[in-house]
N, C-alpha and C. Protein backbone atom coordinates (compact mmCIF):
# COMPACT_ATOMS: atom_id res chain seq x y z
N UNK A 1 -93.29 -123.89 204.58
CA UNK A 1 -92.89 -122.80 203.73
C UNK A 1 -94.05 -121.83 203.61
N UNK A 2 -93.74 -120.65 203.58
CA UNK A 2 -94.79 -119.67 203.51
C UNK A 2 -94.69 -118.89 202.53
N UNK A 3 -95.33 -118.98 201.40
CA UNK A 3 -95.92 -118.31 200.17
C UNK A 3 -96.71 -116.73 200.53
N UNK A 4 -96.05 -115.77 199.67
CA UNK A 4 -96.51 -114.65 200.10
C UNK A 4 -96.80 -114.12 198.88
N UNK A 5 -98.26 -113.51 199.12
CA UNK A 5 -98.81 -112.88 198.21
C UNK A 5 -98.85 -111.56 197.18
N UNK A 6 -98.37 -111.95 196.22
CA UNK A 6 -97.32 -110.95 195.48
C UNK A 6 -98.79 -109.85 194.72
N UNK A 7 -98.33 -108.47 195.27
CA UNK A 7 -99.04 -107.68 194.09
C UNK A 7 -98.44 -107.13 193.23
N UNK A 8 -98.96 -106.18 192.38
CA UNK A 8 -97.97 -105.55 191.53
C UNK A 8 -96.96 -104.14 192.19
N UNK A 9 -95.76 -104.34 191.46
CA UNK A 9 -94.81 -103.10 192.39
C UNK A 9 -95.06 -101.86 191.42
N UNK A 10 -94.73 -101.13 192.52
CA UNK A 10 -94.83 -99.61 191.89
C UNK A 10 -94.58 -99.47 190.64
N UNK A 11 -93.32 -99.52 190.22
CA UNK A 11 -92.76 -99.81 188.90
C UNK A 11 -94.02 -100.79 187.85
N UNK A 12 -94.59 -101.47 188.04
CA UNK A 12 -95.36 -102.24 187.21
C UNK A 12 -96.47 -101.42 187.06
N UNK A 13 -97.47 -100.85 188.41
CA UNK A 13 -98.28 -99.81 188.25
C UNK A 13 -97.98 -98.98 187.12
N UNK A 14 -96.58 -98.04 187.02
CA UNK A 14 -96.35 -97.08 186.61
C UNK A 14 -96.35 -97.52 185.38
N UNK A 15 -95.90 -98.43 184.81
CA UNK A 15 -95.69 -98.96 183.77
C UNK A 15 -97.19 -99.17 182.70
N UNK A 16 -97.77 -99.75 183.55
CA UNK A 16 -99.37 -99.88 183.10
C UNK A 16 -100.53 -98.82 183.18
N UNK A 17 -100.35 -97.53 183.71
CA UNK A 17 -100.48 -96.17 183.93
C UNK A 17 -100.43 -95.59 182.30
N UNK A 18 -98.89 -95.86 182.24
CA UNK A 18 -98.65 -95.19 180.88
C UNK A 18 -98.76 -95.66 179.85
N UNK A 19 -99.45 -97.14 179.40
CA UNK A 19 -98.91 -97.56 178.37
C UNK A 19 -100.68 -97.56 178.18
N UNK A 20 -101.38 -97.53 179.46
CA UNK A 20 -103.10 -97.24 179.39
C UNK A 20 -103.55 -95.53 178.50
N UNK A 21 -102.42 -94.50 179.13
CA UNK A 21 -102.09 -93.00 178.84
C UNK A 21 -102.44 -93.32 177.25
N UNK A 22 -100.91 -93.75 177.00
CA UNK A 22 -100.73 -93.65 175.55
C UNK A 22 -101.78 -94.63 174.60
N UNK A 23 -102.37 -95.60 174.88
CA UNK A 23 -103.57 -95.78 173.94
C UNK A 23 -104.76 -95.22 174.20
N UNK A 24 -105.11 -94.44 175.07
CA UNK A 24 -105.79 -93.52 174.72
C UNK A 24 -105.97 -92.55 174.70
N UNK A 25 -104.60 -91.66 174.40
CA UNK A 25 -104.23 -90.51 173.74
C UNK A 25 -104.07 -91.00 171.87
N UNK A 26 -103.47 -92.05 171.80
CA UNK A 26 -103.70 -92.50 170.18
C UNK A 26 -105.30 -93.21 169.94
N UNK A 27 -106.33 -93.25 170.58
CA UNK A 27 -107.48 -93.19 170.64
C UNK A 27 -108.23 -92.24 170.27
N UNK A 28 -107.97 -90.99 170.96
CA UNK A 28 -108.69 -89.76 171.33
C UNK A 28 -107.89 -88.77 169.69
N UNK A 29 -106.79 -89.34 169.66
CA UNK A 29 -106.38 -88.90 168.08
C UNK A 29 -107.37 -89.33 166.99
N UNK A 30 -106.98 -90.42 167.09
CA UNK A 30 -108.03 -90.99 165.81
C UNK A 30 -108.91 -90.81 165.58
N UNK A 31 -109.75 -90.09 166.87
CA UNK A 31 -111.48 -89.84 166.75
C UNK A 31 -111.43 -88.50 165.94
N UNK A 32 -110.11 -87.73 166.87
CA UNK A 32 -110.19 -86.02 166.00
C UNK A 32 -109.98 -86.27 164.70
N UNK A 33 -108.99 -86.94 164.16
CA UNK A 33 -109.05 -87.34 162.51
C UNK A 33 -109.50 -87.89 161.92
N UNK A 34 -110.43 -88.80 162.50
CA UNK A 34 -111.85 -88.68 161.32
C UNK A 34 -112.58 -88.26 161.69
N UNK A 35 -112.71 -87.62 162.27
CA UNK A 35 -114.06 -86.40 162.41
C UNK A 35 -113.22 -85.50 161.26
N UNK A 36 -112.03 -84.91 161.39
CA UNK A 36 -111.58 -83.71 160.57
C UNK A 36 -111.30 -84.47 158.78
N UNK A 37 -111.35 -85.93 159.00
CA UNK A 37 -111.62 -86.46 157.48
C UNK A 37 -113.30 -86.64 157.30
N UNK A 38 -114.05 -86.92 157.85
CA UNK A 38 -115.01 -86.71 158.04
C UNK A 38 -115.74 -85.49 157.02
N UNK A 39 -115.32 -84.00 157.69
CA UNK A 39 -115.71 -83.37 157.40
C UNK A 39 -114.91 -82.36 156.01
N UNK A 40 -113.87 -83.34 155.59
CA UNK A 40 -112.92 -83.04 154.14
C UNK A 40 -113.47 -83.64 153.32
N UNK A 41 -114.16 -84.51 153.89
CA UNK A 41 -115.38 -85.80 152.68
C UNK A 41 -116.39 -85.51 152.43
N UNK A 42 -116.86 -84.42 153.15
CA UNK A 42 -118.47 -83.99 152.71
C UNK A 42 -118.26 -82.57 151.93
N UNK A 43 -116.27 -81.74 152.63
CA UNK A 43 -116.52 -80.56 151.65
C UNK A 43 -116.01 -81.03 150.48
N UNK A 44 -115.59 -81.68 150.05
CA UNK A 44 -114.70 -82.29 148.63
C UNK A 44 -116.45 -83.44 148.21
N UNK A 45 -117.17 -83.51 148.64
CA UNK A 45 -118.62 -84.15 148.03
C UNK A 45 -119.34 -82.94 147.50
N UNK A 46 -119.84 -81.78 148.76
CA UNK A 46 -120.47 -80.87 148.05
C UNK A 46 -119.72 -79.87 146.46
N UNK A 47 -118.48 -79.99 146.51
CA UNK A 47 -117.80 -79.34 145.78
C UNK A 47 -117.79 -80.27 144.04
N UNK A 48 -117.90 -81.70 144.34
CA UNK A 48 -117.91 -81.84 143.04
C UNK A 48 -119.39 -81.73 142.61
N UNK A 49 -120.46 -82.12 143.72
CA UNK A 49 -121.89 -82.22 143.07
C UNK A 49 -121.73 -80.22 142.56
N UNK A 50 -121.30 -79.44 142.59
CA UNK A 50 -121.27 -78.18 141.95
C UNK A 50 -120.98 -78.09 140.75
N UNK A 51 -119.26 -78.83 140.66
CA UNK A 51 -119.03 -78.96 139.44
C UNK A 51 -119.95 -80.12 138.35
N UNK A 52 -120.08 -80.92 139.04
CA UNK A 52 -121.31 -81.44 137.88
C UNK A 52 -122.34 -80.72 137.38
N UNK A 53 -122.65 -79.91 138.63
CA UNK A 53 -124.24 -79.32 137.83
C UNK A 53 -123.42 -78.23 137.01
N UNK A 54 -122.54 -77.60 137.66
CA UNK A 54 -121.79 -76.73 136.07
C UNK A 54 -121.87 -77.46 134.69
N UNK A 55 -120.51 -78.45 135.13
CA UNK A 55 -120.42 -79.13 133.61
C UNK A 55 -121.97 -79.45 132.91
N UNK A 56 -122.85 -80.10 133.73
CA UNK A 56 -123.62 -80.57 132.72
C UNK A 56 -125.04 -79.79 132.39
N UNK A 57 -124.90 -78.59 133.06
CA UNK A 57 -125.52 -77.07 132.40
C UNK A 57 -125.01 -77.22 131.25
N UNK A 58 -123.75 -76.89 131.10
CA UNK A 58 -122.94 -76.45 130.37
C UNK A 58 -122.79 -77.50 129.14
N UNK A 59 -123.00 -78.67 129.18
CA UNK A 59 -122.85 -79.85 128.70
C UNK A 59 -124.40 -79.74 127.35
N UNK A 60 -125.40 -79.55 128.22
CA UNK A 60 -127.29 -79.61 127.86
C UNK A 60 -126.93 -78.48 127.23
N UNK A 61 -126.97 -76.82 127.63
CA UNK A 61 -127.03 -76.04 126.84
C UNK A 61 -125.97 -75.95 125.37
N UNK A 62 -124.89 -76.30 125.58
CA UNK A 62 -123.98 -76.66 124.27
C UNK A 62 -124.73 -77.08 123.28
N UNK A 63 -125.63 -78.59 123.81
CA UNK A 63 -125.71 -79.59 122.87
C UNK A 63 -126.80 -79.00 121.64
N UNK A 64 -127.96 -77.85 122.49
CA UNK A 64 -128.56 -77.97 121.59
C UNK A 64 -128.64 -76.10 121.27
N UNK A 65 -127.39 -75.89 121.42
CA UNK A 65 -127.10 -74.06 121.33
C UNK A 65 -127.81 -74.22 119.93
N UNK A 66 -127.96 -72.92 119.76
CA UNK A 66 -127.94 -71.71 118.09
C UNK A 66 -127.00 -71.14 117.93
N UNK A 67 -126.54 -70.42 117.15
CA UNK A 67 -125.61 -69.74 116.41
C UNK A 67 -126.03 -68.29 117.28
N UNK A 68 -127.64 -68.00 116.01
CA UNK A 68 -127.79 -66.43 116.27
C UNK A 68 -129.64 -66.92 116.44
N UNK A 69 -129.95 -65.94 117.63
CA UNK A 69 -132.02 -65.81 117.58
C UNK A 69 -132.15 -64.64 117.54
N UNK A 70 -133.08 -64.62 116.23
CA UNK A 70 -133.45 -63.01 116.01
C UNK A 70 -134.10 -62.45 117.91
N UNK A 71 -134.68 -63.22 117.99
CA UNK A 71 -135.31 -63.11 119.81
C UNK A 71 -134.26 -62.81 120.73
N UNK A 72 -133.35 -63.44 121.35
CA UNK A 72 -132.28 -63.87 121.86
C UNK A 72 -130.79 -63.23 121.62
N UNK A 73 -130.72 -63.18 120.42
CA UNK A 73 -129.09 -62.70 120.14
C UNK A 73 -128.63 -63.70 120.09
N UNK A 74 -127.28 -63.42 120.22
CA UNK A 74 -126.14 -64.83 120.29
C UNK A 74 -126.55 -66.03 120.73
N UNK A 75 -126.24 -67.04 120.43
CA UNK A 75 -126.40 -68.41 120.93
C UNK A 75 -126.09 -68.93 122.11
N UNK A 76 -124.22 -68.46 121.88
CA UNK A 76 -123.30 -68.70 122.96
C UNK A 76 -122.60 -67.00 122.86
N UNK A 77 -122.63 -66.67 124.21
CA UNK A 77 -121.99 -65.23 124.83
C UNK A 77 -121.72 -64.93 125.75
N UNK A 78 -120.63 -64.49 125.81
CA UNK A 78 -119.89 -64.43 127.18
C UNK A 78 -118.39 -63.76 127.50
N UNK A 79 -118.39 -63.79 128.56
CA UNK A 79 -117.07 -62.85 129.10
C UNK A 79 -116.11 -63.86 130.08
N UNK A 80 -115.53 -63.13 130.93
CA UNK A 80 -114.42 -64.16 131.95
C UNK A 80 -115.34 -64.83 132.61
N UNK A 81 -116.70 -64.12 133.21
CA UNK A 81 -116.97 -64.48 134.55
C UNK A 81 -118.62 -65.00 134.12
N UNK A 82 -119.29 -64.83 133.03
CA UNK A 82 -120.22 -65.00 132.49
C UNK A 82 -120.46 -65.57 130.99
N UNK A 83 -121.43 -66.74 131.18
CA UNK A 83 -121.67 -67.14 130.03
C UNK A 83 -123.19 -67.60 129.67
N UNK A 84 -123.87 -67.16 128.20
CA UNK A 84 -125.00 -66.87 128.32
C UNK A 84 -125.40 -68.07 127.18
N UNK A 85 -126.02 -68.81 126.92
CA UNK A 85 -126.14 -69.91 126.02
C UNK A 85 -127.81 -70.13 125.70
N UNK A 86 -128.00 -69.91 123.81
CA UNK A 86 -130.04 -69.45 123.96
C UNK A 86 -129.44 -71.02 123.17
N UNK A 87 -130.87 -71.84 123.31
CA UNK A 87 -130.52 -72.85 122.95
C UNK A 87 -132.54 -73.68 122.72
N UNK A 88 -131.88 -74.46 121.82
CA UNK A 88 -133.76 -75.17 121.91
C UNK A 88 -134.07 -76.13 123.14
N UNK A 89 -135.20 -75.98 123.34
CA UNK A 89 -135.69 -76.42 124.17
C UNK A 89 -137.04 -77.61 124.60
N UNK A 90 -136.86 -79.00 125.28
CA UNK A 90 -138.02 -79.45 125.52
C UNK A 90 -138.03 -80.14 126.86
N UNK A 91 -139.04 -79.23 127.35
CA UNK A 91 -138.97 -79.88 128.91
C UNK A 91 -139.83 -80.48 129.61
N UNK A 92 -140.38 -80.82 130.87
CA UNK A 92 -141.66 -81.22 131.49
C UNK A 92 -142.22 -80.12 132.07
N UNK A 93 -143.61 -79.80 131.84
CA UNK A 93 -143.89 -78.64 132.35
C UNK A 93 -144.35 -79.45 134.29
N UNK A 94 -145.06 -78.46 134.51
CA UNK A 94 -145.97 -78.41 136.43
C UNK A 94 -146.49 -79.80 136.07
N UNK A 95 -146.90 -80.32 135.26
CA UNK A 95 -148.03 -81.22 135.47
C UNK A 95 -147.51 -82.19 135.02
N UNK A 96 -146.21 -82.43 134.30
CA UNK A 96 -145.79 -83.99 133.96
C UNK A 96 -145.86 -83.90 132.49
N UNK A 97 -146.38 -83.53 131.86
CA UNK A 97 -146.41 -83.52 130.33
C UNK A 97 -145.39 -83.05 129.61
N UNK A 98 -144.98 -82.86 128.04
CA UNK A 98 -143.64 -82.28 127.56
C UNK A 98 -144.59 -80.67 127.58
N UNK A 99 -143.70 -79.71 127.95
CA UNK A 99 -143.56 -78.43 127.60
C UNK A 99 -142.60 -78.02 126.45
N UNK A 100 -143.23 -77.66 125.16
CA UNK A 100 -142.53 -77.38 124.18
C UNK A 100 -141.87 -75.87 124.49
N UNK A 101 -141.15 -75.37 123.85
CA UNK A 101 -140.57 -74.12 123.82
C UNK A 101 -139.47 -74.20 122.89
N UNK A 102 -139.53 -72.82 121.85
CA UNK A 102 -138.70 -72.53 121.00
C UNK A 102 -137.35 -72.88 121.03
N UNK A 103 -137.10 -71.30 122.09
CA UNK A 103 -135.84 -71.06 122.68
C UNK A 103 -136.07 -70.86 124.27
N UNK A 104 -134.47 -70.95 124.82
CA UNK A 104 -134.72 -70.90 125.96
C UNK A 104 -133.58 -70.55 126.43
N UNK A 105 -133.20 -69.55 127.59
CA UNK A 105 -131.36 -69.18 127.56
C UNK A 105 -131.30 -70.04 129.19
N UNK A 106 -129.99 -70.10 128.90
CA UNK A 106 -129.04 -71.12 129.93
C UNK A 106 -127.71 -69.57 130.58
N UNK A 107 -127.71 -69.25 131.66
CA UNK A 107 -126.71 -68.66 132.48
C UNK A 107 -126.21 -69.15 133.11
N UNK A 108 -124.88 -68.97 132.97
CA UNK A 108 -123.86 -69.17 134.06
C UNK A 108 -122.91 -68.34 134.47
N UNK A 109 -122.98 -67.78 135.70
CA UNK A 109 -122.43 -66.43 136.47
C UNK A 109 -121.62 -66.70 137.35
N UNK A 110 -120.96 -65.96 137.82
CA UNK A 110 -119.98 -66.28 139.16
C UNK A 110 -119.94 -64.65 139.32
N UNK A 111 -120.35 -64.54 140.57
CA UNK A 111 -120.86 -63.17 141.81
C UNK A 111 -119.42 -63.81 142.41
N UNK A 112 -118.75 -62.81 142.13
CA UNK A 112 -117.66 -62.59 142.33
C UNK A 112 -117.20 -62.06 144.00
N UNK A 113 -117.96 -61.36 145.00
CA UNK A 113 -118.92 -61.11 146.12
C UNK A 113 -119.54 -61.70 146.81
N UNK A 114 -120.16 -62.76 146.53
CA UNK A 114 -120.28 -63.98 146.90
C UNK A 114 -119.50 -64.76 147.07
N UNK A 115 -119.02 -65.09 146.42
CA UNK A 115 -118.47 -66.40 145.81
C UNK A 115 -119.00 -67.36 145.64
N UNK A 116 -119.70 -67.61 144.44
CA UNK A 116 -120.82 -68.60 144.65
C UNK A 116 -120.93 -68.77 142.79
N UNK A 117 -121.74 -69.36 141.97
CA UNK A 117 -121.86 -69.69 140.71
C UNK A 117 -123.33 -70.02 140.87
N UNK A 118 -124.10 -69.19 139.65
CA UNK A 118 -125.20 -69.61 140.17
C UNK A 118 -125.75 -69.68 138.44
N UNK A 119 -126.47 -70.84 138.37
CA UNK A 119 -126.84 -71.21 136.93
C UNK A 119 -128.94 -71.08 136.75
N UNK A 120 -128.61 -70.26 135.90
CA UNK A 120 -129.93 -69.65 135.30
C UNK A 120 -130.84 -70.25 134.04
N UNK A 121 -131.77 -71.08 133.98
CA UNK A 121 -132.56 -71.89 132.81
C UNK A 121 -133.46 -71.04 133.17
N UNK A 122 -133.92 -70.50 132.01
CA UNK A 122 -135.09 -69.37 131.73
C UNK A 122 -135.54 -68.76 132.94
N UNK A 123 -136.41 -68.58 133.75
CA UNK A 123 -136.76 -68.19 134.80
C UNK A 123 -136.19 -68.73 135.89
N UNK A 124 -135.52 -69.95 136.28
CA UNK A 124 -135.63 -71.14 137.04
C UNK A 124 -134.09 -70.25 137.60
N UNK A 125 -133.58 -70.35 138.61
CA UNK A 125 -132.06 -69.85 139.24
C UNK A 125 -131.61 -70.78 140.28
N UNK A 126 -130.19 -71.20 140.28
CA UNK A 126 -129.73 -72.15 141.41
C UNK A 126 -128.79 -71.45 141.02
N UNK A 127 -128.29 -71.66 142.84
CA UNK A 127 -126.77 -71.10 143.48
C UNK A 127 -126.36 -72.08 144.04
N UNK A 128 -124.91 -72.51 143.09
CA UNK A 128 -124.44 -73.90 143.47
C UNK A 128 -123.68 -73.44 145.53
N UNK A 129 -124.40 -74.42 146.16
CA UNK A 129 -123.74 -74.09 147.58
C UNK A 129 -122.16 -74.16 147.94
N UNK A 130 -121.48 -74.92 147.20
CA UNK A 130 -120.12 -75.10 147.15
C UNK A 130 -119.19 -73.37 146.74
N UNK A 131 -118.40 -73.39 148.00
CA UNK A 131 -117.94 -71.51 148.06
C UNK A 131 -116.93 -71.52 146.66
N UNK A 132 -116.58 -70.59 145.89
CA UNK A 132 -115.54 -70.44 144.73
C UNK A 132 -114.93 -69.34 144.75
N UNK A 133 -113.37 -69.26 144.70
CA UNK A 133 -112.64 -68.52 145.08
C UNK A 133 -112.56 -67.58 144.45
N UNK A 134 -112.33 -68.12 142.56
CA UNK A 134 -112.48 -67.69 141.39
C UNK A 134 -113.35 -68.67 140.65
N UNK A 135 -113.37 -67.78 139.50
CA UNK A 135 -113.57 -68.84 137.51
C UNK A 135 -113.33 -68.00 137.07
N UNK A 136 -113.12 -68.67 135.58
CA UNK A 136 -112.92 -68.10 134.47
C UNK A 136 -113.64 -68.79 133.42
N UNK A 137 -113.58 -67.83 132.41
CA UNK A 137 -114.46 -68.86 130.92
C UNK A 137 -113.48 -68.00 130.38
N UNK A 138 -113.05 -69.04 129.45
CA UNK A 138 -112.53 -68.37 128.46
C UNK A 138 -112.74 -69.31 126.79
N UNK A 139 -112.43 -68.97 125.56
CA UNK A 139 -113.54 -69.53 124.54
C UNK A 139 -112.12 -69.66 123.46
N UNK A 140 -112.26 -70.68 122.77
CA UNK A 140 -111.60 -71.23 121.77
C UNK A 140 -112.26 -71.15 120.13
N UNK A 141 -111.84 -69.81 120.04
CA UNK A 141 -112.04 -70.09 118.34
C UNK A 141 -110.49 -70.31 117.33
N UNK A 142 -111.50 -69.89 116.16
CA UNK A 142 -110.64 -70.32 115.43
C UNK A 142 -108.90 -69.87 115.10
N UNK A 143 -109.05 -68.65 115.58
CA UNK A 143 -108.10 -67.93 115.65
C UNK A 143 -106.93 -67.61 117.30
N UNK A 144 -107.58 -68.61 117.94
CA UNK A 144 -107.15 -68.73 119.35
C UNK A 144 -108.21 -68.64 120.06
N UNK A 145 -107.50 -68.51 121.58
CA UNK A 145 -108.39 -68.26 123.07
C UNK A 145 -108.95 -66.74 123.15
N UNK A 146 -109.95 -67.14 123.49
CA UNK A 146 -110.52 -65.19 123.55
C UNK A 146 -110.81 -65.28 125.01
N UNK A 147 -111.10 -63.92 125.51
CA UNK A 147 -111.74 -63.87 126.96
C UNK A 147 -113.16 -63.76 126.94
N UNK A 148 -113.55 -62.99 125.73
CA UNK A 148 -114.87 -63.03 125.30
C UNK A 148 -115.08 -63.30 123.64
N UNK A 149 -116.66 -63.99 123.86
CA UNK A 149 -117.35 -64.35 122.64
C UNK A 149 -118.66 -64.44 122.39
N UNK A 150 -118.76 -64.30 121.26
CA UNK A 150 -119.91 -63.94 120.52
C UNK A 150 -120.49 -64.88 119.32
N UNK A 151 -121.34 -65.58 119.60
CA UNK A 151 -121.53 -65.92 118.27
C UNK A 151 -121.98 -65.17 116.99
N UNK A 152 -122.74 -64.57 117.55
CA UNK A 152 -123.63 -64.09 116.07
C UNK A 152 -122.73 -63.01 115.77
N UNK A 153 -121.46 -62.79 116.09
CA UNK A 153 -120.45 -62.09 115.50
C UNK A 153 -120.01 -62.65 114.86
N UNK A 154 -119.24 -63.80 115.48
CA UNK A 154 -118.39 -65.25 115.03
C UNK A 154 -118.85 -65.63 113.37
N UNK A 155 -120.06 -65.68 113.80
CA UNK A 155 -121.00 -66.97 112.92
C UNK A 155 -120.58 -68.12 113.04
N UNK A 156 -120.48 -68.55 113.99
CA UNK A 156 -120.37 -69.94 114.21
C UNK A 156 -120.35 -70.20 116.07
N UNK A 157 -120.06 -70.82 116.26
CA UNK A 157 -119.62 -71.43 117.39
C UNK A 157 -118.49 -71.53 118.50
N UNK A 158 -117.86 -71.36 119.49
CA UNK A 158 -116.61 -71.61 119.68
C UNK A 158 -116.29 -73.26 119.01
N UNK A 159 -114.85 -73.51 119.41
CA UNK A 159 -114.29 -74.55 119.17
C UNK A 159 -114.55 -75.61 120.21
N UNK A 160 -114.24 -74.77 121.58
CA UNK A 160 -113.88 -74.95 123.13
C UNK A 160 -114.23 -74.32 123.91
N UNK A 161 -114.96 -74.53 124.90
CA UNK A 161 -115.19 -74.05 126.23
C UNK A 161 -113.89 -74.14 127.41
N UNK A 162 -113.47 -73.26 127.74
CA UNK A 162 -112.72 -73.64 129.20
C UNK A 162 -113.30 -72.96 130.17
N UNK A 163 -113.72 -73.87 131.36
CA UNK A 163 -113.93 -72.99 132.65
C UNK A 163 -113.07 -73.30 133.83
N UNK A 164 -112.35 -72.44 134.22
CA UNK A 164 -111.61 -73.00 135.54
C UNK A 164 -111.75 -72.35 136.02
């Protein structure tokens, strides 16, 4: 009897052709989507480290606002796109030690032209890198939401901050 040596038939080739195709076309997918999650994870990272340093500008200067500085003006002041906060102050100076200081104002802007938010401690300026389409501030007293406020008009304080 004579045994003959079987290879694979066309049909089996073809078969194993395509089924090689298609895992690595669902290969060559998966690489593009996480690369493109990849890079949704670092813009949704830089975007909240922004909003933190907002909020907790915003958080520090609150805590230890004024009302009214004969120096300064208002405590807390501001419009849609700007908010200006004089507030006490104790920090580390150049050399490591506490740096006392009275007062000290806290900004927060949005360059509308930019698009960018950029927060101001006395001399010191950062522009959060995360792009912004809009904001708004808008202020909660007692009598409702304003677009703008004043303290040392007020005499007092807002209620509420909103920034979106």
């Amino acid at each position: 009897m004579r045994r003959w040596r079987r290879g694979f038939s066309l049909l089996e080739a073809i078969v194993g052709i395509a089924i090689a195709t298609a895992l690595l076309g669902a290969l060559a997918l998966f690489t593009v989507n996480l690369g493109d999650a990849r890079e949704r994870l670092s813009r949704i990272s830089r975007e909240i480290e922004c909003v933190d340093a907002l909020f907790s500008a915003l958080e520090r200067g609150c805590a230890t606002a004024v009302v009214d500085s004969a120096e300064f003006g208002a405590g807390i002041d501001g419009n849609e796109s700007t908010l200006r906060i004089v507030r006490a102050a104790v920090g580390l100076g150049n050399d490591g030690r506490a740096a006392l200081s009275d007062l000290t104002v806290t900004t927060i802007a949005f360059d509308q032209g930019a698009g960018r938010i950029a927060i101001t401690r006395g001399l010191e300026r950062d522009e959060l890198p995360a792009p912004v389409r809009a904001m708004r501030i808008r202020y909660l007293a007692e009598d409702g939401w304003q677009d703008a406020f004043a303290s040392d008009e007020a005499g007092a304080f807002p209620v509420g901050i909103e920034v979106s």
